[in-house]
C-alpha atoms as a PDB file:
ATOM      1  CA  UNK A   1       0.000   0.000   0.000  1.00  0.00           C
ATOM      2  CA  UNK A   2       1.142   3.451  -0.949  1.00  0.00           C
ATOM      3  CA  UNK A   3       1.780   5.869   2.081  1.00  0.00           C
ATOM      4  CA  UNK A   4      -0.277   8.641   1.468  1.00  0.00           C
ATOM      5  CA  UNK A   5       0.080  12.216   2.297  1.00  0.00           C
ATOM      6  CA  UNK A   6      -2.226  13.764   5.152  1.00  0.00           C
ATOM      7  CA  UNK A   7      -5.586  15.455   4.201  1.00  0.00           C
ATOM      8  CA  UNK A   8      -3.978  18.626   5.117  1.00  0.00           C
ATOM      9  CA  UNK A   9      -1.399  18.142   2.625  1.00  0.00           C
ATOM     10  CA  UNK A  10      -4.193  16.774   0.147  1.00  0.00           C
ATOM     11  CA  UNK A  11      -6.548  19.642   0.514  1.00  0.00           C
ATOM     12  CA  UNK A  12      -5.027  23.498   1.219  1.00  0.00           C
ATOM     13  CA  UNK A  13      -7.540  26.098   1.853  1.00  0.00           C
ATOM     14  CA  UNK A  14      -7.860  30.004   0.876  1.00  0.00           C
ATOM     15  CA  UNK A  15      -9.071  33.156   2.199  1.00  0.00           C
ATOM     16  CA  UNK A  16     -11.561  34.708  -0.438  1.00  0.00           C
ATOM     17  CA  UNK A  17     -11.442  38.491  -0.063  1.00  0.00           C
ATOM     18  CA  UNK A  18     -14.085  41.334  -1.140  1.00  0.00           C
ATOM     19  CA  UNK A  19     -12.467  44.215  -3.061  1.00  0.00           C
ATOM     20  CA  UNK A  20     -11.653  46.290   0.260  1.00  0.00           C
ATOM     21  CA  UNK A  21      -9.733  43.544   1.285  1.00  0.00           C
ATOM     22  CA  UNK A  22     -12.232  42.292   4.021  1.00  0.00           C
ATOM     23  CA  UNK A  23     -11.951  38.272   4.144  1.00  0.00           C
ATOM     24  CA  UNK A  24     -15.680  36.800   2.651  1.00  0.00           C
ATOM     25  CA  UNK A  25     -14.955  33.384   3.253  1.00  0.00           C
ATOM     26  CA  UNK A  26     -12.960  30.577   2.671  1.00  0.00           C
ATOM     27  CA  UNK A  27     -12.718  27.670  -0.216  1.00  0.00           C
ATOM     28  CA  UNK A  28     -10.499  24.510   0.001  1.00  0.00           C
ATOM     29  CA  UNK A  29      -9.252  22.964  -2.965  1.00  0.00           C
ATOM     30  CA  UNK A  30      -8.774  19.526  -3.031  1.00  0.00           C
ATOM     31  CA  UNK A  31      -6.711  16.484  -5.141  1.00  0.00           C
ATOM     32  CA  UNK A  32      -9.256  14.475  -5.624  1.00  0.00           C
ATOM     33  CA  UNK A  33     -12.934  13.481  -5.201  1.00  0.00           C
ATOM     34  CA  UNK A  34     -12.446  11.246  -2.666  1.00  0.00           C
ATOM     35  CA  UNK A  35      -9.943  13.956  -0.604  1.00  0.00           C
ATOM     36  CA  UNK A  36     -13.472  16.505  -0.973  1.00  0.00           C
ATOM     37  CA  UNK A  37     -15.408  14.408   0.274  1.00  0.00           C
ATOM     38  CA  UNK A  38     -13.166  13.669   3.280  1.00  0.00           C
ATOM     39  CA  UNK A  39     -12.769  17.096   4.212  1.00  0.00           C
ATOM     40  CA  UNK A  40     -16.655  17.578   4.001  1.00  0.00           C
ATOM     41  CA  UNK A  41     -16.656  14.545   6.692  1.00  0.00           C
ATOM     42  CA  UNK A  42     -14.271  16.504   8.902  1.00  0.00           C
ATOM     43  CA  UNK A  43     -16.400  19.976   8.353  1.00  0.00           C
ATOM     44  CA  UNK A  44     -20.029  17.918   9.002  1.00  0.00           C
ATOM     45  CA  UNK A  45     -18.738  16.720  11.942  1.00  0.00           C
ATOM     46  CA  UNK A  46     -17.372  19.523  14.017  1.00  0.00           C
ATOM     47  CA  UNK A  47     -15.104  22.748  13.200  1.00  0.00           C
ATOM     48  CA  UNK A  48     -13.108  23.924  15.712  1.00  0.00           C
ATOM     49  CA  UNK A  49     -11.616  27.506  15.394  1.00  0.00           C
ATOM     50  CA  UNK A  50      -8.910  28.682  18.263  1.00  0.00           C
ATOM     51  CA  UNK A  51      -7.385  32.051  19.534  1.00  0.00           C
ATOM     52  CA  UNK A  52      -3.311  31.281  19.746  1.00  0.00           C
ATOM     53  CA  UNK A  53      -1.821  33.616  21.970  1.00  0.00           C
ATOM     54  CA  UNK A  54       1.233  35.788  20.717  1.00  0.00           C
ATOM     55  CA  UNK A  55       2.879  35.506  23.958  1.00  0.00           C
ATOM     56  CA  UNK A  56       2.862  32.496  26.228  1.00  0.00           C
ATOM     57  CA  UNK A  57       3.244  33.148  29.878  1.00  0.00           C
ATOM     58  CA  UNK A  58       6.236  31.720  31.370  1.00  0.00           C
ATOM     59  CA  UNK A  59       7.368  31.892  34.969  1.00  0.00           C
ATOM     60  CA  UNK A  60       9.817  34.939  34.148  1.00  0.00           C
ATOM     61  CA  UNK A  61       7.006  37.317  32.409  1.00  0.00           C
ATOM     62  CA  UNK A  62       6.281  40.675  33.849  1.00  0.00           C
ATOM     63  CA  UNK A  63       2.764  39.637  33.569  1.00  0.00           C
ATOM     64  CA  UNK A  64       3.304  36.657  35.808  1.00  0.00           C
ATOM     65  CA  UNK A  65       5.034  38.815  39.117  1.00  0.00           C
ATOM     66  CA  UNK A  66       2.149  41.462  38.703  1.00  0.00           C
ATOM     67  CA  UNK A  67       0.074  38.103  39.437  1.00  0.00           C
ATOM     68  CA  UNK A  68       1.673  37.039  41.768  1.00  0.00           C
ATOM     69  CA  UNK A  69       2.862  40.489  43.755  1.00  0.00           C
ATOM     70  CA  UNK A  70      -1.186  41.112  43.863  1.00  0.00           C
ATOM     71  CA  UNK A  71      -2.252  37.966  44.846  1.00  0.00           C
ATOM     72  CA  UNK A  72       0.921  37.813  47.619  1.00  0.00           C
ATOM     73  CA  UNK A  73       0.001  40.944  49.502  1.00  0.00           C
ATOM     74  CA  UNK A  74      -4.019  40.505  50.032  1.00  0.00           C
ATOM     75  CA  UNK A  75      -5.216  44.695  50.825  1.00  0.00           C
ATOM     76  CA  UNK A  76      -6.116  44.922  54.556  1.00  0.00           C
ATOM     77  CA  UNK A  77     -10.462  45.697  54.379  1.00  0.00           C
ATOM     78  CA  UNK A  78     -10.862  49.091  56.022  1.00  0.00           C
ATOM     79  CA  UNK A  79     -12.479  48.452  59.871  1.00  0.00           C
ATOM     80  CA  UNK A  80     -15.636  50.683  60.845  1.00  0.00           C
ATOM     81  CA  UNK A  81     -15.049  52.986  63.307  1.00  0.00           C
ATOM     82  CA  UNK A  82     -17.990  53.706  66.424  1.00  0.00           C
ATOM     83  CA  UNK A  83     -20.343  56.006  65.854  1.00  0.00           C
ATOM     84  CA  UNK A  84     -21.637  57.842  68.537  1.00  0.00           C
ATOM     85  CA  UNK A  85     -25.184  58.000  68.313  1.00  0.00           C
ATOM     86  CA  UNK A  86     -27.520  61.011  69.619  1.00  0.00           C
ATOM     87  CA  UNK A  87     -30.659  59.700  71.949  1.00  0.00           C
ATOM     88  CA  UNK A  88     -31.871  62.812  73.334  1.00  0.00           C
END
């Protein structure tokens, strides 16, 4: 049997843009038949899209110690102080 390549490999897709440059949609163009109809397998039964973070937060970010300096010094609640009341 001959390997074959992955249906990512088979298939690539393509941002269709309007003529201000705002993306429309997208098409994927496939090898074959049979690699279409795949792909329209994977699409009917789920599509997943994801955010990716630019910047992954690592022990030694700045982000991380403002975290943690906030969280290791908890703000003393201010007390309420008597208040004398008239009863006259």
């Amino acid at each position: 049997m001959i390997d074959q390549k992955p249906l990512e490999e088979r298939c690539r897709m393509t941002i269709v843009r309007d003529a201000e440059g705002k993306p429309r949609h997208f098409e994927i163009e496939c090898d074959t038949k049979k690699d279409r109809d795949e792909m329209t397998t994977v699409f009917e039964h789920e599509a997943i899209i994801r955010v990716k973070p630019h910047l992954a937060i690592s022990e030694e970010s700045p982000v991380t110690e403002l975290v943690a300096e906030s969280v290791a010094e908890p703000v003393a609640e201010p007390v309420a102080e008597p208040v004398a009341v008239d009863q006259t």
